[in-house]
C-alpha atoms as a PDB file:
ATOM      1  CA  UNK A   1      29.826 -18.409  -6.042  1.00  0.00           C
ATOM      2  CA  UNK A   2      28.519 -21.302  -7.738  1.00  0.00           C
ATOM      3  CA  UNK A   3      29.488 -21.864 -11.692  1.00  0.00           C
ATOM      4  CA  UNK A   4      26.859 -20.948 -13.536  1.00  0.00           C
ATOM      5  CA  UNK A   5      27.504 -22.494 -16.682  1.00  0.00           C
ATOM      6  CA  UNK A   6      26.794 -26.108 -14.730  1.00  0.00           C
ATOM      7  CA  UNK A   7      23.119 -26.700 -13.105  1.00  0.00           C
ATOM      8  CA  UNK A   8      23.744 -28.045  -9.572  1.00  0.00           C
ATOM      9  CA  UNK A   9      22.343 -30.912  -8.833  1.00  0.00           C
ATOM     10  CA  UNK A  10      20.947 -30.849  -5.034  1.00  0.00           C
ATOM     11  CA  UNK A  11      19.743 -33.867  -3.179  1.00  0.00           C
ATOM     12  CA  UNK A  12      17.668 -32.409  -0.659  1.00  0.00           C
ATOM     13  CA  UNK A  13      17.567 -33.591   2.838  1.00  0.00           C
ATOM     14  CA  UNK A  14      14.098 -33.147   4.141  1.00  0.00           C
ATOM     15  CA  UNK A  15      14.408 -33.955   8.012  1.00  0.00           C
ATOM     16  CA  UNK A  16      12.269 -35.963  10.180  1.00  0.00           C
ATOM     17  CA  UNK A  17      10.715 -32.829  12.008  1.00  0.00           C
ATOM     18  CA  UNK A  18      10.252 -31.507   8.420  1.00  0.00           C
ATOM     19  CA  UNK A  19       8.809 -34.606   6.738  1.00  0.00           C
ATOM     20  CA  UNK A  20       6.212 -35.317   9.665  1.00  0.00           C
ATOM     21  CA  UNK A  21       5.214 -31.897  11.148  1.00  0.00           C
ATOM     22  CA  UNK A  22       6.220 -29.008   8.339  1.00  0.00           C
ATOM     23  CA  UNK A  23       6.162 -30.556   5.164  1.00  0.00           C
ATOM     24  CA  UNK A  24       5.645 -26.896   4.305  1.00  0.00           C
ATOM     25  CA  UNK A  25       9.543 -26.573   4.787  1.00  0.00           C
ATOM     26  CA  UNK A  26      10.636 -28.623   2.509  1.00  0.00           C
ATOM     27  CA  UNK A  27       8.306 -27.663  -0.315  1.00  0.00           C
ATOM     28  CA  UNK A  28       9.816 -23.591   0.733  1.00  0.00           C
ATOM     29  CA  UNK A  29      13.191 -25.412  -0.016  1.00  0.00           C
ATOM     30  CA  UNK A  30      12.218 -26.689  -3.174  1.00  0.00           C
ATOM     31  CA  UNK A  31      11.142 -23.289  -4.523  1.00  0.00           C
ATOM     32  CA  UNK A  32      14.191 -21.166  -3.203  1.00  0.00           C
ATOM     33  CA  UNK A  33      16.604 -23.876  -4.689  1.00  0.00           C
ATOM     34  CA  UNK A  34      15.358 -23.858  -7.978  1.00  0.00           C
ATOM     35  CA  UNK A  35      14.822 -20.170  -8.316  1.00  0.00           C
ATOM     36  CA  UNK A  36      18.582 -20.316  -7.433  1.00  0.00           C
ATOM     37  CA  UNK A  37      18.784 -22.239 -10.486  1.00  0.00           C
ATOM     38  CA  UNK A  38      19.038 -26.011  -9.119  1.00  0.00           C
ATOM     39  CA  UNK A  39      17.870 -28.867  -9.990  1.00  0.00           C
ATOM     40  CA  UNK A  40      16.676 -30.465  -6.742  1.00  0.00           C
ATOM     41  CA  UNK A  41      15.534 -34.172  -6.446  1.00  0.00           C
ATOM     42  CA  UNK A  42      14.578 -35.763  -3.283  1.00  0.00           C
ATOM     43  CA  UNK A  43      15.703 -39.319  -2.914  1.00  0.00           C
ATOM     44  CA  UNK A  44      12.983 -41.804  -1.549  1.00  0.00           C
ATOM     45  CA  UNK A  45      15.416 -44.239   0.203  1.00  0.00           C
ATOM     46  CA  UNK A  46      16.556 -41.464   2.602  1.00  0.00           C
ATOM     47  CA  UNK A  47      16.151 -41.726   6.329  1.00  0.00           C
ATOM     48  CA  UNK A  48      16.403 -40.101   9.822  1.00  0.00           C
ATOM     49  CA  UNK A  49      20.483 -38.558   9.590  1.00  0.00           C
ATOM     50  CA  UNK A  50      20.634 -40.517  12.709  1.00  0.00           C
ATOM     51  CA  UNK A  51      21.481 -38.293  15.035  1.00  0.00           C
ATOM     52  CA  UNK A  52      18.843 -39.252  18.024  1.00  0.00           C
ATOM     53  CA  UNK A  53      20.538 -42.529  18.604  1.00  0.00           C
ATOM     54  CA  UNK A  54      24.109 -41.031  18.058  1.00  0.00           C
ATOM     55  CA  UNK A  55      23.171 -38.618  20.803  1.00  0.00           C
ATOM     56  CA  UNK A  56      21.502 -41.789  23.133  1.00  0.00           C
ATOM     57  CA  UNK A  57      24.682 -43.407  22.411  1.00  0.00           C
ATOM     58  CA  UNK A  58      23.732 -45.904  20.090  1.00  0.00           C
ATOM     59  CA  UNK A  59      26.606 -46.036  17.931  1.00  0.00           C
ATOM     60  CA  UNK A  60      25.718 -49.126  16.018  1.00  0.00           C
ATOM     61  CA  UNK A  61      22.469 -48.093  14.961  1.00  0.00           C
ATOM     62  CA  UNK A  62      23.478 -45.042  13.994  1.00  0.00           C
ATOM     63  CA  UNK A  63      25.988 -46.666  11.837  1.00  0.00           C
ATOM     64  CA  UNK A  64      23.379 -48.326  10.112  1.00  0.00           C
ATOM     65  CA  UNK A  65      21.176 -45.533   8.968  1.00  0.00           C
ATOM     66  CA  UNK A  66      24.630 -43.273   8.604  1.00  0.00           C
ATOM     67  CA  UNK A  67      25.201 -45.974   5.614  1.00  0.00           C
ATOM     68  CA  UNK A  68      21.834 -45.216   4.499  1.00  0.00           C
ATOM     69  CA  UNK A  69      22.097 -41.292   4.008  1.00  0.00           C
ATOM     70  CA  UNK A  70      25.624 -41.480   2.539  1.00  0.00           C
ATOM     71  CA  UNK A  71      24.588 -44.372  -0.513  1.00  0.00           C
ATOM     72  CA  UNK A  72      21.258 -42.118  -0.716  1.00  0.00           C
ATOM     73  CA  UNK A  73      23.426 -38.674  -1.330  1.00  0.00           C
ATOM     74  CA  UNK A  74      26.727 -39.575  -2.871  1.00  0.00           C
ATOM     75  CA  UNK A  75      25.852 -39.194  -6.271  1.00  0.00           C
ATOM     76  CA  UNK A  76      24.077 -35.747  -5.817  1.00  0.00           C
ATOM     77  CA  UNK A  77      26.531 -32.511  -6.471  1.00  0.00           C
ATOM     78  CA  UNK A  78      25.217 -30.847  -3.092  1.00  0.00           C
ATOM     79  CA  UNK A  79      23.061 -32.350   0.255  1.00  0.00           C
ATOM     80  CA  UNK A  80      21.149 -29.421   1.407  1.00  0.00           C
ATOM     81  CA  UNK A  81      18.687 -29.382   4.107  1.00  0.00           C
ATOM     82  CA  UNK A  82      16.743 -26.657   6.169  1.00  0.00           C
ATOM     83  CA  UNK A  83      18.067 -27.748   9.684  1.00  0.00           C
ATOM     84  CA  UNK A  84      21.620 -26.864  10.824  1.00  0.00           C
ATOM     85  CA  UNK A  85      21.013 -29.701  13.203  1.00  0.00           C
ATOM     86  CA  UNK A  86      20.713 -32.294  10.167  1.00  0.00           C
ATOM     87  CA  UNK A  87      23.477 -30.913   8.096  1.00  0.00           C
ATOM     88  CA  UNK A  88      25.777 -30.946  10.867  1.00  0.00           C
ATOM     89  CA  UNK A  89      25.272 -34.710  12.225  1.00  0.00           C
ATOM     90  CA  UNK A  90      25.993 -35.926   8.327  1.00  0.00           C
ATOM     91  CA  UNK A  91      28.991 -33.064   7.864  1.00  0.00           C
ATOM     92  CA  UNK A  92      30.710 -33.188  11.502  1.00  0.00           C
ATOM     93  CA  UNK A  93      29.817 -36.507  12.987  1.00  0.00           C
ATOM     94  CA  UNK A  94      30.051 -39.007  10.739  1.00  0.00           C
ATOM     95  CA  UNK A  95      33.376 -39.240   9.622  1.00  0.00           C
ATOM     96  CA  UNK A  96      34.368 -39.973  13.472  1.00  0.00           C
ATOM     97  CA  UNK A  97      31.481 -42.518  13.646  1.00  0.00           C
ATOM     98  CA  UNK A  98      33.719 -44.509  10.557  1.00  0.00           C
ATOM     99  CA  UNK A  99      36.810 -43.548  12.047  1.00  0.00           C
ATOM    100  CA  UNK A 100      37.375 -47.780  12.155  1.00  0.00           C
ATOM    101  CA  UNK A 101      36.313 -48.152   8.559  1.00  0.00           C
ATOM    102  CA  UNK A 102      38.533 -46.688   5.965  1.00  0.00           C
ATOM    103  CA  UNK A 103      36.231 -47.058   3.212  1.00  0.00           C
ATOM    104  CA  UNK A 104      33.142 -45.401   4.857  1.00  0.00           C
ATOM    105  CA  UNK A 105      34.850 -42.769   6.412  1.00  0.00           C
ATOM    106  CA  UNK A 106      36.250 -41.530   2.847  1.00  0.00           C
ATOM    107  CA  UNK A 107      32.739 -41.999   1.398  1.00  0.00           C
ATOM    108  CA  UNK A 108      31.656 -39.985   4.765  1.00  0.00           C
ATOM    109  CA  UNK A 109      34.180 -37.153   3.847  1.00  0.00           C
ATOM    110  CA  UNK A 110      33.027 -37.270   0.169  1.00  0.00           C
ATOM    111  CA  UNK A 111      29.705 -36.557   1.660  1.00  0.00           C
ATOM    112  CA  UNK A 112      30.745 -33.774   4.075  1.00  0.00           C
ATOM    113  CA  UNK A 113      32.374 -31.626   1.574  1.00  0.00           C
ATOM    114  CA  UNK A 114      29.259 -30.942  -0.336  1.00  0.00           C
ATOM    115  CA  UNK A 115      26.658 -31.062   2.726  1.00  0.00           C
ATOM    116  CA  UNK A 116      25.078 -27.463   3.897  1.00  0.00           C
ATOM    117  CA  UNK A 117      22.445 -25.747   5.896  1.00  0.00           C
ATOM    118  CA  UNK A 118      20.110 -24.408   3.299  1.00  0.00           C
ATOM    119  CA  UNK A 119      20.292 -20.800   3.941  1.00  0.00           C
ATOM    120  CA  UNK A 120      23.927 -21.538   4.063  1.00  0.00           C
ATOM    121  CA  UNK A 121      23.728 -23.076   1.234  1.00  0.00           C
ATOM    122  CA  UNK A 122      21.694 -19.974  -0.510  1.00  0.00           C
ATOM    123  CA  UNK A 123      24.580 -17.190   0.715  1.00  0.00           C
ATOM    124  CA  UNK A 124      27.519 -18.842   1.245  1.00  0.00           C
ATOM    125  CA  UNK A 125      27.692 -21.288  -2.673  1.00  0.00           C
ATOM    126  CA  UNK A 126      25.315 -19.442  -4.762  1.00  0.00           C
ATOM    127  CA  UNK A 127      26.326 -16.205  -4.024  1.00  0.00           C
ATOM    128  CA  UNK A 128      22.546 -15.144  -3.227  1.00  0.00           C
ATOM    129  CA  UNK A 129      21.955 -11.868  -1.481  1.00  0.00           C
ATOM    130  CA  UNK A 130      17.769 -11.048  -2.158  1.00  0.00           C
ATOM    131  CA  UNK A 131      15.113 -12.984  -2.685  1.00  0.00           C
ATOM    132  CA  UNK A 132      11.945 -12.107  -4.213  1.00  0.00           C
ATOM    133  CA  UNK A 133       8.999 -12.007  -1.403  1.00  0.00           C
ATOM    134  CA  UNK A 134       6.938 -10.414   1.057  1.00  0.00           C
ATOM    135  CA  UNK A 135       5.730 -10.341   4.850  1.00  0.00           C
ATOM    136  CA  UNK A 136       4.097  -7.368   6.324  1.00  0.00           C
ATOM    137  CA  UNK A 137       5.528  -7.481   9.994  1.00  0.00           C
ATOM    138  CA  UNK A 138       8.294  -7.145  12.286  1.00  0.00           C
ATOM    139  CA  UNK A 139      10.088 -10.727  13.205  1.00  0.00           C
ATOM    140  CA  UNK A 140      13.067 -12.083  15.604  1.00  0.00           C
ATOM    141  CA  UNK A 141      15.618 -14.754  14.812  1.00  0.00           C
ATOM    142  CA  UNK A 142      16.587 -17.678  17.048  1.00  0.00           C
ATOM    143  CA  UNK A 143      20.122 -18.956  16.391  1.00  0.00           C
ATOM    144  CA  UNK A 144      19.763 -22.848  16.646  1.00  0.00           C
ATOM    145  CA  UNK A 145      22.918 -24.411  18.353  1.00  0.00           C
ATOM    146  CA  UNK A 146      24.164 -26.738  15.646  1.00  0.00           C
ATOM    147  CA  UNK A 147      23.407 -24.518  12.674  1.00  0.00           C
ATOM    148  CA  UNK A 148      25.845 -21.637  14.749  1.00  0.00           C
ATOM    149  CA  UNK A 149      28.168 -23.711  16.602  1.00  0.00           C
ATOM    150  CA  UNK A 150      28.650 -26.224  14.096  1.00  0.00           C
ATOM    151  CA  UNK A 151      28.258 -24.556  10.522  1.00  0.00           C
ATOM    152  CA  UNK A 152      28.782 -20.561  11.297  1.00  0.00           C
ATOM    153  CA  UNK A 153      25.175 -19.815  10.381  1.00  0.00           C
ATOM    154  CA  UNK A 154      24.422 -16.746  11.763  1.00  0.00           C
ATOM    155  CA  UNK A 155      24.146 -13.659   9.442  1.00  0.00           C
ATOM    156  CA  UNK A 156      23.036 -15.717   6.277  1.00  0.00           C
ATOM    157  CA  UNK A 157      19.559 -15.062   7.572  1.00  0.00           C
ATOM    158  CA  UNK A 158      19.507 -12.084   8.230  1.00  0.00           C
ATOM    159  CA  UNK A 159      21.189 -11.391   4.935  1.00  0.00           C
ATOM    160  CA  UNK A 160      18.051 -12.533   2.876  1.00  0.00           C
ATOM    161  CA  UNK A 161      15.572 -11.353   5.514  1.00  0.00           C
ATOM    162  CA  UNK A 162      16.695  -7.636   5.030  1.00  0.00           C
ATOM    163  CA  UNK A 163      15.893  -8.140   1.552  1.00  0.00           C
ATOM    164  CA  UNK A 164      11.839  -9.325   2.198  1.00  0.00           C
ATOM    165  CA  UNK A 165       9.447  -6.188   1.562  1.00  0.00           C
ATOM    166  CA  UNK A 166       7.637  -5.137   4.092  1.00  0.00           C
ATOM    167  CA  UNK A 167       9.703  -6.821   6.711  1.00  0.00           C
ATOM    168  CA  UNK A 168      11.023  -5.360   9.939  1.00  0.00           C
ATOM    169  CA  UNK A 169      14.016  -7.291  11.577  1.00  0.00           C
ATOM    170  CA  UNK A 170      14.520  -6.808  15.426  1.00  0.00           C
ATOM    171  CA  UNK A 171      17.227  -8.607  16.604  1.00  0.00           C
ATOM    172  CA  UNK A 172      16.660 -11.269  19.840  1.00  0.00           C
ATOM    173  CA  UNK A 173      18.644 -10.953  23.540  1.00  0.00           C
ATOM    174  CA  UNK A 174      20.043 -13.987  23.736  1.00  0.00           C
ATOM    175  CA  UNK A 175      19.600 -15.306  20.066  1.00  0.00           C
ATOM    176  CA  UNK A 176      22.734 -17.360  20.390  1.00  0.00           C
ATOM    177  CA  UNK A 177      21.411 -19.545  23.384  1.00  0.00           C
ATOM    178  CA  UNK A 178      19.765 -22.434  23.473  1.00  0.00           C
ATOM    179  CA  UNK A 179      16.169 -22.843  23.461  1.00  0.00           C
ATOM    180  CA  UNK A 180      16.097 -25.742  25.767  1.00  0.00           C
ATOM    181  CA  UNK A 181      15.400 -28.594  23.009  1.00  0.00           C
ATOM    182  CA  UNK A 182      18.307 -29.806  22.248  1.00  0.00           C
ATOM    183  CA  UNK A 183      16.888 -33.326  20.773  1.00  0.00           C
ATOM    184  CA  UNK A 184      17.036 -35.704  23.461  1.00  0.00           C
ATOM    185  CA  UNK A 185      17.971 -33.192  26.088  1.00  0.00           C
ATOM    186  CA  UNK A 186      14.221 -32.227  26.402  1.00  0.00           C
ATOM    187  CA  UNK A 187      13.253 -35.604  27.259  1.00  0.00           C
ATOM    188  CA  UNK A 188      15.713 -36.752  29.203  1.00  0.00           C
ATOM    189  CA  UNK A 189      15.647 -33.391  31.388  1.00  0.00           C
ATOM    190  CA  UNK A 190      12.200 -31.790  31.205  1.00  0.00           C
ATOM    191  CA  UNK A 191      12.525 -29.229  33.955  1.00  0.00           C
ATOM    192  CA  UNK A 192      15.704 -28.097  32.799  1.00  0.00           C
ATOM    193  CA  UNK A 193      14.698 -27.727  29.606  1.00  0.00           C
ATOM    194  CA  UNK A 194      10.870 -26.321  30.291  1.00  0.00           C
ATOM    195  CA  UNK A 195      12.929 -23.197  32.169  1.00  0.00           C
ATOM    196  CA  UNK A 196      15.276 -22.441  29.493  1.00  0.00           C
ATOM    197  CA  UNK A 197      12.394 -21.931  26.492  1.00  0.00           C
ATOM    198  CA  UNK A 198      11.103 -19.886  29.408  1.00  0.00           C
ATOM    199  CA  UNK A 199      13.303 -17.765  29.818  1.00  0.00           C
ATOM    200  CA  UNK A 200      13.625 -17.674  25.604  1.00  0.00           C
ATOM    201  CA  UNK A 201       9.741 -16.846  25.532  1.00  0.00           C
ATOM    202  CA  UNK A 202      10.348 -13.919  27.823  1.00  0.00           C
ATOM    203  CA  UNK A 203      13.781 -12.546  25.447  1.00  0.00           C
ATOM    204  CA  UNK A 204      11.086 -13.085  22.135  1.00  0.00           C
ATOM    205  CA  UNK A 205       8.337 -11.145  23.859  1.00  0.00           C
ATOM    206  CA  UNK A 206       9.920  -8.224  24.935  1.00  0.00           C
ATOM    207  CA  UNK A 207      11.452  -7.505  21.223  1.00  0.00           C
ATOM    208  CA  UNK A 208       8.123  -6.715  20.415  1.00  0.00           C
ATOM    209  CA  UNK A 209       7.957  -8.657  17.367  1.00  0.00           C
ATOM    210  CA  UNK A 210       4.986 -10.458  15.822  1.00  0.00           C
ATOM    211  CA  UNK A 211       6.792 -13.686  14.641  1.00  0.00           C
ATOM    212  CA  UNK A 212       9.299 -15.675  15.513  1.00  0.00           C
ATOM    213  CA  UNK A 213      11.650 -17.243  13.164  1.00  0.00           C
ATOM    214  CA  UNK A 214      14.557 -19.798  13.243  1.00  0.00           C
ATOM    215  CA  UNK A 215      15.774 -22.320  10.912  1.00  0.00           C
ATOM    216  CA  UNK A 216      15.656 -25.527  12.666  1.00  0.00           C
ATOM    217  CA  UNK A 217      12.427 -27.371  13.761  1.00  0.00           C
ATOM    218  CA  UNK A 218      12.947 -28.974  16.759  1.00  0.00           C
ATOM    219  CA  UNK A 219      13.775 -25.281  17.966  1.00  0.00           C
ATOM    220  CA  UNK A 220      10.863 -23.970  16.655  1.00  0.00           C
ATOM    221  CA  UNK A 221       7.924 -26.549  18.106  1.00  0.00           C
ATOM    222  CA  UNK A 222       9.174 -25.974  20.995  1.00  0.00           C
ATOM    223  CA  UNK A 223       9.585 -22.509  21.029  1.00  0.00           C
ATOM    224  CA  UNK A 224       6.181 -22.450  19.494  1.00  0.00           C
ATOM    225  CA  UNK A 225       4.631 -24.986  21.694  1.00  0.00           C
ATOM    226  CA  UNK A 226       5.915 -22.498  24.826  1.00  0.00           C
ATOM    227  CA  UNK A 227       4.461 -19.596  23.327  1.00  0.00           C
ATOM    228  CA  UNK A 228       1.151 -21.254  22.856  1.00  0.00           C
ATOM    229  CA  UNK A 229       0.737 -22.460  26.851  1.00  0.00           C
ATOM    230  CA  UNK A 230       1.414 -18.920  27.859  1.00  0.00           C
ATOM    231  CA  UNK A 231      -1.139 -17.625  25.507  1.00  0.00           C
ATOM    232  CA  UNK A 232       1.393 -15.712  23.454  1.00  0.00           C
ATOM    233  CA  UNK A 233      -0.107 -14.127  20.089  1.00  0.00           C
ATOM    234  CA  UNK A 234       3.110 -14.496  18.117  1.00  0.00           C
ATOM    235  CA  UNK A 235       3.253 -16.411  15.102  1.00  0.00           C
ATOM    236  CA  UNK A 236       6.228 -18.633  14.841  1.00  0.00           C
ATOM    237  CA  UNK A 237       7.367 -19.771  11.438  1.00  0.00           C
ATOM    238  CA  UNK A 238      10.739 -21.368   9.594  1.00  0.00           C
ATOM    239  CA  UNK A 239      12.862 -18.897   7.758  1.00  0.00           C
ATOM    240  CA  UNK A 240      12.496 -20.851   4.551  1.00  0.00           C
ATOM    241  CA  UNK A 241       8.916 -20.791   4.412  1.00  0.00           C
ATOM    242  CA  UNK A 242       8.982 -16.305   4.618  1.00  0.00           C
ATOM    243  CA  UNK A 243      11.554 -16.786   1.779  1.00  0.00           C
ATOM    244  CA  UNK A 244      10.149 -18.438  -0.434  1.00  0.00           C
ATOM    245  CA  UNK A 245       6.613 -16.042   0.229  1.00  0.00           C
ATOM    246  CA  UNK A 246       4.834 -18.960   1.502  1.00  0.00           C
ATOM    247  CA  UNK A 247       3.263 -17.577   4.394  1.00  0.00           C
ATOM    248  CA  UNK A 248      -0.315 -16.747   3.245  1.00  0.00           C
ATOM    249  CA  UNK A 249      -2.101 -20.121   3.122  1.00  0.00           C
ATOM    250  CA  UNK A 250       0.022 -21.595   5.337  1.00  0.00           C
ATOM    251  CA  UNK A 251      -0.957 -20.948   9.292  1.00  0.00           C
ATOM    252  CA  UNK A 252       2.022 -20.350  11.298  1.00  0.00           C
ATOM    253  CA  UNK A 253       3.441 -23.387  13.282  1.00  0.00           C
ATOM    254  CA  UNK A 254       0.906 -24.590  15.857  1.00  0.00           C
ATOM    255  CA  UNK A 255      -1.678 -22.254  14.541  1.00  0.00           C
ATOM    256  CA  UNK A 256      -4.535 -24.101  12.869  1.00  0.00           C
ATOM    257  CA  UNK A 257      -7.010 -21.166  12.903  1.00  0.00           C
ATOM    258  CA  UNK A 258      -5.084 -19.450   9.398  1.00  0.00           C
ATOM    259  CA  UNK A 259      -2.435 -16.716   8.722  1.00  0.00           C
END
């Protein structure tokens, strides 16, 4: 558990898919950090973690902007940010992308020592186990690949979830696989990928559950996005935002018509 007699001092990662489509995320961050009793600033200079041109192969680039995270973060006691998919490009990948630079790859392993998925970050250094909020329904969890695979986020979630009034947890068939999105694996193989959140959909439907919740935003637009062709009624939201009890003016992800 974190020492309480020193305020941590959080840089918070906010994520492309965050920063552009849920900004909602990040502010749900915000809030459950401090009441954690953080201070949390969010540095201006930072970037994309890099990780769609690491995955397209384009190691220089992502050199580059790898440069640009770490001198954005290295002075900050903890990186946080609400995507396991984020947190594990700057904690596992880029100390083998400076594997040739000595210097770098020590300022990358400074950096990957104190980077964490945020509900991670929540259970696993602060020692939190309830949060204060409320959500009247009964919800299923996705387990993104990279937060799972990558940084053993699994029953974090579900740790602070059981502690939500109100709240009914059903647990998904196949929450460990993937949902199809996989970054650049959508693109590059639509078909593939259109059948797998298919056959997700179908798992999220039969649980019977009224919303759908995950902690990584690529998963959930296009989880969400599914849902919405087939006409699917269930809300779909990020775990942070039912944390934080920031649900009721916020429409669910894809849902401009309200709550």
């Amino acid at each position: 558990m974190e020492n309480k007699t020193k305020t941590p001092r959080v840089g918070l990662f906010v994520t492309c898919l965050v920063d552009l489509f849920r900004p909602t995320v990040g502010f749900a961050a915000v809030k459950l950090l401090e009441a954690a009793g953080c201070t949390v600033e969010v540095p201006a200079s930072q970037t994309c973690c890099g990780q769609p041109a690491y995955n397209s192969g384009d190691r220089a680039d992502t050199k580059d902007i790898a440069r640009a995270v770490i001198k954005a973060f290295e002075e900050f006691d903890y990186v946080v940010a609400p995507s396991g998919s984020c947190a594990g490009m700057i904690k596992e990948h880029y100390g083998e992308l400076f594997a040739d630079e000595p210097e770098w790859a020590q300022r990358a392993a400074h950096l990957k020592h104190r980077t964490y998925e945020l509900i991670s970050f929540l259970v696993d250094v602060l020692g939190i186990e309830a949060v204060d909020a409320e959500y009247t329904g009964t919800i299923t969890y996705h387990d993104s690949c990279s937060g799972l695979r990558e940084l053993g986020v699994k029953q974090q979630p579900r740790t602070l979830l059981r502690s939500v009034g109100g709240l009914t947890l059903t647990e998904l068939p196949g929450a460990e696989v993937c949902c199809g999105f996989g970054g650049t694996f959508c693109i590059k193989y639509p078909e593939i990928s259109n059948k797998m959140v298919g056959e997700k959909t179908i798992d999220i439907a039969r649980t019977g559950a009224d919303t759908l919740l995950a902690g990584d935003m690529g998963c959930l637009l296009n989880m969400a996005g599914k849902l919405k062709r087939e006409g699917s009624d269930i809300k779909v939201r990020h775990v942070a935002e039912i944390l934080a009890d920031m649900t009721r003016d916020v429409p669910p992800i894809g849902d401009t018509r309200g709550a």
